[in-house]
Protein backbone atom coordinates (compact mmCIF):
# COMPACT_ATOMS: atom_id res chain seq x y z
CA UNK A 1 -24.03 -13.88 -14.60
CA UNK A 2 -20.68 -15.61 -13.30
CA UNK A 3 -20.06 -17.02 -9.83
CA UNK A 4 -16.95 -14.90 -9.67
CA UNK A 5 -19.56 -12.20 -9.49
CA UNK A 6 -22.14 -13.94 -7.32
CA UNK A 7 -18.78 -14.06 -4.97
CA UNK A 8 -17.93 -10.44 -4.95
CA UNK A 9 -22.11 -9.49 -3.64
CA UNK A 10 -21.57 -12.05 -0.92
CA UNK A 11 -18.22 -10.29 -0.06
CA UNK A 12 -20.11 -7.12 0.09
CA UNK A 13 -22.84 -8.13 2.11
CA UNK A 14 -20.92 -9.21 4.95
CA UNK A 15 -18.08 -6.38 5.02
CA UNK A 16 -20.77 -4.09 3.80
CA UNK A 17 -17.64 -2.00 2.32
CA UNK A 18 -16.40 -1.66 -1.13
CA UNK A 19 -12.52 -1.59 0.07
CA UNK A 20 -12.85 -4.25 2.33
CA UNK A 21 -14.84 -6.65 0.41
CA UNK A 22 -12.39 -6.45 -2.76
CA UNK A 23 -9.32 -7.12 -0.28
CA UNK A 24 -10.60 -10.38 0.76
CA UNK A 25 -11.83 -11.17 -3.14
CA UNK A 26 -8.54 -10.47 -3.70
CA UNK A 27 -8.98 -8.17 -6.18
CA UNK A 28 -9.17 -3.74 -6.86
CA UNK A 29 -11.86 -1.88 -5.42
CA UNK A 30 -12.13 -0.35 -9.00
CA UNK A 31 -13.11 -4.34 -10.15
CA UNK A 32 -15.24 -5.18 -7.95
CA UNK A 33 -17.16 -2.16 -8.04
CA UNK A 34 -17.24 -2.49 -11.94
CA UNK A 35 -18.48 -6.17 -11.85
CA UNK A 36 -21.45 -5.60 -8.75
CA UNK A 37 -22.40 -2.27 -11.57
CA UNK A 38 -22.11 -4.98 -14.43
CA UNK A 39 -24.31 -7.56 -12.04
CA UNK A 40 -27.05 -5.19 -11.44
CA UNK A 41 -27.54 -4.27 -15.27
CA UNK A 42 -27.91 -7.67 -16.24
CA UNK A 43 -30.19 -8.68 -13.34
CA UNK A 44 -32.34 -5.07 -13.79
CA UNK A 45 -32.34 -4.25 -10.24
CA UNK A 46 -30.02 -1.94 -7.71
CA UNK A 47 -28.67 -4.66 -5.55
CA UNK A 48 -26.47 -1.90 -3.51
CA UNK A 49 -27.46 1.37 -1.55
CA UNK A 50 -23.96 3.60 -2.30
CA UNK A 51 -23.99 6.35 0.47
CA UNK A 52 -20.67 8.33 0.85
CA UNK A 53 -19.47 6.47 4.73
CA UNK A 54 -21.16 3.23 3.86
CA UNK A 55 -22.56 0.89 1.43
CA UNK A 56 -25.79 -1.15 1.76
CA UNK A 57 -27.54 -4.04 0.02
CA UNK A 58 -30.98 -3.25 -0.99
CA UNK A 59 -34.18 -5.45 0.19
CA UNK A 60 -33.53 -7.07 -3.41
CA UNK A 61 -29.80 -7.15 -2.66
CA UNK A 62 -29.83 -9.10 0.36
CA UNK A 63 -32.07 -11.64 -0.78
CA UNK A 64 -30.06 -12.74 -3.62
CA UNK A 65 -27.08 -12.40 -1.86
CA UNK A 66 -28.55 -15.08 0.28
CA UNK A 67 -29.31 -17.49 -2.07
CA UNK A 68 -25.91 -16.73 -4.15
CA UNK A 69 -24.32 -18.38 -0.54
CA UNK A 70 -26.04 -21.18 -0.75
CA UNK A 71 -24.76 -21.29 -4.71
CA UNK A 72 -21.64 -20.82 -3.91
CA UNK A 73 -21.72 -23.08 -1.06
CA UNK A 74 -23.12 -25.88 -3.35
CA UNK A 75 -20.11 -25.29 -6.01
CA UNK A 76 -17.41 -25.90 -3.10
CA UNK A 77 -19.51 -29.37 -2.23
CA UNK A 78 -19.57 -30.01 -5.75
CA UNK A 79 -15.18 -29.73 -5.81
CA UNK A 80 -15.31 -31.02 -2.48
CA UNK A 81 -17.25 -34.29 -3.95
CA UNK A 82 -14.25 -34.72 -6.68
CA UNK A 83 -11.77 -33.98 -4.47
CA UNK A 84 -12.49 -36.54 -2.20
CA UNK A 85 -13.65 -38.85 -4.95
CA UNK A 86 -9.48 -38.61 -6.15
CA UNK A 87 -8.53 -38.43 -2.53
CA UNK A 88 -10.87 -39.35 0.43
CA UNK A 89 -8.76 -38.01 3.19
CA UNK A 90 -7.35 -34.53 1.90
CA UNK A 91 -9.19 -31.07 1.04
CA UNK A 92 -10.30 -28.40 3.39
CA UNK A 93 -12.81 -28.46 6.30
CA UNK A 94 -14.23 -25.58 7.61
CA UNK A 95 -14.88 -25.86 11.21
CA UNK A 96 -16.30 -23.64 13.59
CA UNK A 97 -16.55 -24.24 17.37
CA UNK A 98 -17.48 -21.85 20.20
CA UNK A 99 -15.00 -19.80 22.72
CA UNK A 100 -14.92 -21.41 25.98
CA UNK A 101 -14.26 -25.08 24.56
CA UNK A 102 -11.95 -24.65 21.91
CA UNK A 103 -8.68 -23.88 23.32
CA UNK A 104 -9.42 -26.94 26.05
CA UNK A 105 -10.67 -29.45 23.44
CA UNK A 106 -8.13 -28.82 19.98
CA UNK A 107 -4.71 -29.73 22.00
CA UNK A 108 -6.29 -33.12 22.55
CA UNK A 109 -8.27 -33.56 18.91
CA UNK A 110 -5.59 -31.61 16.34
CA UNK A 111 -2.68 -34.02 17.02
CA UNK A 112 -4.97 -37.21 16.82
CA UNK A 113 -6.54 -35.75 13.85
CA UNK A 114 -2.74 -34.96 11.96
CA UNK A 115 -2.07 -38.10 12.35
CA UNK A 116 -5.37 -39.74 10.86
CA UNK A 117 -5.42 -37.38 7.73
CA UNK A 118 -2.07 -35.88 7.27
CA UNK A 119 -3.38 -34.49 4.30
CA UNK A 120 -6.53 -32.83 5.58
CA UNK A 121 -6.23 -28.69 5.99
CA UNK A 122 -8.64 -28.14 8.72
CA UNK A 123 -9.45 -24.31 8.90
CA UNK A 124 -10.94 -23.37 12.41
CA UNK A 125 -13.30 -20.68 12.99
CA UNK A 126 -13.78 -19.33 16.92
CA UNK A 127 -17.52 -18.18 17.02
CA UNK A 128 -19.84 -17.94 19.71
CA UNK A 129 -22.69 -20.59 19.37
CA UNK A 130 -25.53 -18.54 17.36
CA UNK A 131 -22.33 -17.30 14.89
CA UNK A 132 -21.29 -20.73 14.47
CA UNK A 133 -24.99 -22.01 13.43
CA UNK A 134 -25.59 -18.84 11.15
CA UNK A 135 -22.43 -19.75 8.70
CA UNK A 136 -23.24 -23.64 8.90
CA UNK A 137 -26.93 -22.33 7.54
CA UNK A 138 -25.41 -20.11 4.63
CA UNK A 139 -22.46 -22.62 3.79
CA UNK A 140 -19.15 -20.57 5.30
CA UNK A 141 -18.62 -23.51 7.79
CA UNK A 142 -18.86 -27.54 6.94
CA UNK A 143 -19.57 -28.42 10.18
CA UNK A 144 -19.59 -27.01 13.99
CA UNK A 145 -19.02 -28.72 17.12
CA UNK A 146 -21.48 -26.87 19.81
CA UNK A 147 -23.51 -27.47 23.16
CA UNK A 148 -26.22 -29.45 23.02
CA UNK A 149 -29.47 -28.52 22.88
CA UNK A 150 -29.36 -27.56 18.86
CA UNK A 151 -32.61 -26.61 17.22
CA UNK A 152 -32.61 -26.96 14.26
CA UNK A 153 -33.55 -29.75 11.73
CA UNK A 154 -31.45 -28.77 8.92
CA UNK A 155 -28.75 -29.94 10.72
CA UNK A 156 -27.13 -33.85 11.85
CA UNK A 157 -26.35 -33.68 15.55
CA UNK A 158 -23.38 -36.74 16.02
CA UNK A 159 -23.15 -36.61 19.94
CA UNK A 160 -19.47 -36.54 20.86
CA UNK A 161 -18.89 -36.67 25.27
CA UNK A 162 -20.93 -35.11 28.20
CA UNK A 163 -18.32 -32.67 30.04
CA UNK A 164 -18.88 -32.31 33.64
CA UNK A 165 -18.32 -28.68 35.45
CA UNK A 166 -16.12 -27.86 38.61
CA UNK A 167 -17.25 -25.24 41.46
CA UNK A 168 -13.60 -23.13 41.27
CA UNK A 169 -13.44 -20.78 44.39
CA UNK A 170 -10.76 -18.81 45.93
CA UNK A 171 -8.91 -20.56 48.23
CA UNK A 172 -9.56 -18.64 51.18
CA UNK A 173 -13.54 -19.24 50.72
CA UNK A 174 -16.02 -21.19 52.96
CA UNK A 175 -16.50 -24.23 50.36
CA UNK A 176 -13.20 -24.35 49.63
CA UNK A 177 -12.47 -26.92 52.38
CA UNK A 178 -15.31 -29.49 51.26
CA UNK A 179 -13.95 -32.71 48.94
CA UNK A 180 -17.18 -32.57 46.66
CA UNK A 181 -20.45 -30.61 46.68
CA UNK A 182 -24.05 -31.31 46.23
CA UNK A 183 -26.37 -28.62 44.07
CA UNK A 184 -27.65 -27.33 46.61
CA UNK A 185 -24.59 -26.49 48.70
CA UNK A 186 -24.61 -23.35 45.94
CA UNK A 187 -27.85 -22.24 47.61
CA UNK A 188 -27.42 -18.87 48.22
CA UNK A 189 -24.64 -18.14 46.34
CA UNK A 190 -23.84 -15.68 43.46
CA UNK A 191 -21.88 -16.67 40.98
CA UNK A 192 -19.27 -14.89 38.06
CA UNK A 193 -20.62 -15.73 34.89
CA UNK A 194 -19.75 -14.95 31.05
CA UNK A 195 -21.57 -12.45 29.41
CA UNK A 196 -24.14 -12.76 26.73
CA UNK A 197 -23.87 -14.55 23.71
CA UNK A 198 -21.86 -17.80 25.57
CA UNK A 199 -23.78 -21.16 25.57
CA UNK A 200 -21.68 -21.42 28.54
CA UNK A 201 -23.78 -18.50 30.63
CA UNK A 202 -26.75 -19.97 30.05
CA UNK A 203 -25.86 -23.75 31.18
CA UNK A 204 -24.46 -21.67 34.26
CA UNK A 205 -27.83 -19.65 34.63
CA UNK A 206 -29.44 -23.33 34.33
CA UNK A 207 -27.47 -24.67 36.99
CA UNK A 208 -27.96 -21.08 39.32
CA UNK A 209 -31.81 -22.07 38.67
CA UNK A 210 -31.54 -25.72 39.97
CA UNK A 211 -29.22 -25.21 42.77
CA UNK A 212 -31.07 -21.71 44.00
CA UNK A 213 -27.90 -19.72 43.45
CA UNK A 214 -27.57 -16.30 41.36
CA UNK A 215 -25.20 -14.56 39.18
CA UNK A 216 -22.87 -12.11 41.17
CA UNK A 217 -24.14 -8.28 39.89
CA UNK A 218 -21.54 -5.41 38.43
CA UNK A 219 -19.85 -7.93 36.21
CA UNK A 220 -19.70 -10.69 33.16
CA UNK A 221 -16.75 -11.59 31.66
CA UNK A 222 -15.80 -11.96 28.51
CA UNK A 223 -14.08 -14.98 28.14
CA UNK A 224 -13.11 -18.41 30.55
CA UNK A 225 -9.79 -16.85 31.45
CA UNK A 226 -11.48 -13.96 32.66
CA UNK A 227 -13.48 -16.09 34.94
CA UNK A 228 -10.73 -17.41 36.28
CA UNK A 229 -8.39 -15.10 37.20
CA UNK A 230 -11.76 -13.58 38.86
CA UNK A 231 -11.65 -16.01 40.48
CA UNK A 232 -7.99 -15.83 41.45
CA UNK A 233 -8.32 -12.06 42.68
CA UNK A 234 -10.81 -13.24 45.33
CA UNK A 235 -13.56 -11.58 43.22
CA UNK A 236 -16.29 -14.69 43.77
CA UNK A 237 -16.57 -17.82 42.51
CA UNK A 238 -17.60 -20.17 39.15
CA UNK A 239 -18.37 -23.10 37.56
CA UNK A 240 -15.03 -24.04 35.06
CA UNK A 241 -15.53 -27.10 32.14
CA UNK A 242 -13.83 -30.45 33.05
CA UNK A 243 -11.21 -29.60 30.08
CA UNK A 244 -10.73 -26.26 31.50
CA UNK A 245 -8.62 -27.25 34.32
CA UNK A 246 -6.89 -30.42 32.93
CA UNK A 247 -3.33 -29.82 31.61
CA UNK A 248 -1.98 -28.29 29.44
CA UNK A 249 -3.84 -25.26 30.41
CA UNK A 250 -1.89 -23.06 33.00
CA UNK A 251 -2.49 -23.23 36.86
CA UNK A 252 -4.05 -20.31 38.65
CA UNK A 253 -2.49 -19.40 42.07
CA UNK A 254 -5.17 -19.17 44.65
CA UNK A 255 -8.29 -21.27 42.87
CA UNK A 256 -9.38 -24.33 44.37
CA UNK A 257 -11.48 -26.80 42.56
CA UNK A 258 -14.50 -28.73 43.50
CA UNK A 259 -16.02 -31.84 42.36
CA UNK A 260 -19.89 -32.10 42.12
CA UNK A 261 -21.79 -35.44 43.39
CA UNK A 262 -23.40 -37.36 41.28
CA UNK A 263 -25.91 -36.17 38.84
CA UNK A 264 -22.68 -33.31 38.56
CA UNK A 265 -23.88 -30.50 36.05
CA UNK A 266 -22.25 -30.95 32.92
CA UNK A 267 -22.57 -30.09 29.39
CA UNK A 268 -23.13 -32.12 26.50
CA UNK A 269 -20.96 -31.38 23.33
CA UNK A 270 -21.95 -32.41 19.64
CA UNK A 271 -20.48 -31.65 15.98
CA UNK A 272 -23.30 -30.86 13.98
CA UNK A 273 -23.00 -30.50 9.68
CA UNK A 274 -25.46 -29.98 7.23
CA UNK A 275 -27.88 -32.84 6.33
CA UNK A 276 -27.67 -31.99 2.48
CA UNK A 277 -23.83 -31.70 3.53
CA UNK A 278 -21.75 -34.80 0.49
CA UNK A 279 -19.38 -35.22 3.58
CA UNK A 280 -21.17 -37.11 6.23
CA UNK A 281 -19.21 -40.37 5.91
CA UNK A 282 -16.14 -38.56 6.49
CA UNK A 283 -17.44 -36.01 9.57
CA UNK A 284 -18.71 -39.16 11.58
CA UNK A 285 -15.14 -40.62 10.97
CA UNK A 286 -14.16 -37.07 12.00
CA UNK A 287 -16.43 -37.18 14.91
CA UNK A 288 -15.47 -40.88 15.90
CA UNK A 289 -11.56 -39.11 15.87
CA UNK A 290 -12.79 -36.36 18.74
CA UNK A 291 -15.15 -38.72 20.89
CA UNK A 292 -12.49 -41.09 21.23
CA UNK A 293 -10.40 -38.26 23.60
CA UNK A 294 -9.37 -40.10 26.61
CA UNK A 295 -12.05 -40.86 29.33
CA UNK A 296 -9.76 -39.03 31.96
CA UNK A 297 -10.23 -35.52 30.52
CA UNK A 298 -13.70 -35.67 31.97
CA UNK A 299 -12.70 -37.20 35.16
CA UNK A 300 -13.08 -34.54 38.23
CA UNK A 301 -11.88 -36.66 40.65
CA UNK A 302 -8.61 -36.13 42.20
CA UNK A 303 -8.77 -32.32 43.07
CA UNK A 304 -8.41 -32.32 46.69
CA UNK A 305 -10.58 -29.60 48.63
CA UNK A 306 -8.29 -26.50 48.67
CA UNK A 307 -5.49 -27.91 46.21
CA UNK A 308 -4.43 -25.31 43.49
CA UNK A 309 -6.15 -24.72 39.93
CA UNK A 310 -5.44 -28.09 38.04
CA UNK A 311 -3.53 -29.85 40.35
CA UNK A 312 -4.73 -33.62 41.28
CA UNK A 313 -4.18 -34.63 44.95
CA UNK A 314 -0.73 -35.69 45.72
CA UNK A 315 0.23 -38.19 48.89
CA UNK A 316 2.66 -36.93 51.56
CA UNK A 317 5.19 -39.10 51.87
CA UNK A 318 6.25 -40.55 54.90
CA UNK A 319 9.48 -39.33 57.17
């Protein structure tokens, strides 16, 4: 038994396809078929199911493919412990993070974080939330920056900001005139939200539940942009993330923002790693990188009531 071949059954049990499995071992189909045949006659066990359309892992299959991640995922500490040893600040970090804070948060984090460790190749993996916390368990991600609450004490939680959401409506609609709301102006109302899966539906359904609002029927988007130009079309309204509608992310035509009064609804954002995880000194120097973002990307206020997606209130000058 080699990890080379402990490698090729955890390529097979996620692509669950002989073809596809050996293209991203980077290897023939013929060899990798060869060395799962060889794997199973030295273990004594089928570990795959070959049908004609589709190949699956047997209940012995799975299970060792399961522990041969967390083998494998040991081995990459174990270079990642030398590497690091030679050269603190370089190697590879696997980082996931979920869909509807990623493309607002890494403008402001990658160019801080190029700067800090210019030798650092950070690979970044889009997942929703549960996606995200299933590879940090099995070792295909080092660490994962997610919503708050986590569950799950195999895991450091290093708290990072609390992100406050905006009430975007069109700008033709009844609240749009109002400089900030209280929760329970949304009494009453139905909101867009995202569809299933998103962390960010269900701190919307939490906020629909406090402020005795609902969730508009006949649609759920599949992504923040969606939302938006939802929004935009006069479709109904949402709740958008503070970094959502701060620059350099485009303006929508017809979207007016709205501040919340204090308590606002917000969302609090973490990066999260493996306990076991070598690395922790250098993902809370990571972290301490992406919490020091400036204060003003969480600051709401400045939208004037009825002023265009993302633009702060501007003075009229005088004649």
């Amino acid at each position: 038994m080699n990890l080379r071949d402990l490698s090729y059954l955890v390529a097979l049990a996620e692509y669950r396809h002989f073809g596809r499995a050996a293209e991203a071992s980077f290897v023939s189909q013929p060899t990798l078929s060869t060395q799962i045949r060889k794997l199973e006659d030295e273990l004594g066990v089928a570990l795959v199911e070959r049908t004609p359309r589709k190949v699956l892992l047997t209940e012995t299959g799975r299970e060792i493919a399961r522990r041969a991640r967390g083998v494998l995922s040991q081995i990459d500490e174990i270079k990642s412990i030398a590497q690091r040893t030679r050269d603190p600040e370089s190697g590879t970090i696997r980082l996931g993070i979920f869909p509807t804070l990623g493309p607002y948060l890494l403008p402001h984090v990658i160019p801080r974080l190029r700067t800090r460790f210019p030798r650092l190749e950070l690979l970044l993996r889009e997942e929703k939330t549960e996606q995200v916390l299933h590879m940090l368990r099995d070792g295909t991600l080092d660490a994962g920056i997610l919503a708050l609450p986590v569950h799950d004490d195999s895991l450091h939680t290093e708290f990072l900001f609390e992100e406050p959401f905006m009430l975007a409506v069109p700008s033709g609609h009844e609240l749009a005139s109002r400089p900030s709301l209280r929760m329970d102006d949304l009494a009453e109302q139905n909101l867009l939200l995202l569809e299933d899966g998103h962390c960010l539906r269900d701190q919307a359904l939490e906020v629909c539940h406090l402020a005795g609002a609902g969730e508009k029927s006949g649609f759920r988007a599949t992504s923040l942009e969606t939302l938006r130009q939802m929004v935009s079309a006069n479709v109904g309204i949402t709740l958008l993330p503070a970094l959502a509608v701060k620059p350099p992310v485009a303006q929508s035509p017809n979207v007016s923002l709205i501040e919340f009064e204090a308590p606002a609804p917000s969302r609090r954002i973490a990066m999260l790693w493996r306990k076991s995880s070598a690395m922790t000194p250098f993902f809370e120097a990571l972290a301490a990188i992406i919490r020091d973002v400036p204060a003003e990307l969480f600051n709401t206020h400045g939208f004037a009531a009825g002023q265009p997606d993302g633009q702060p209130a501007v003075a009229t000058p005088s004649p």
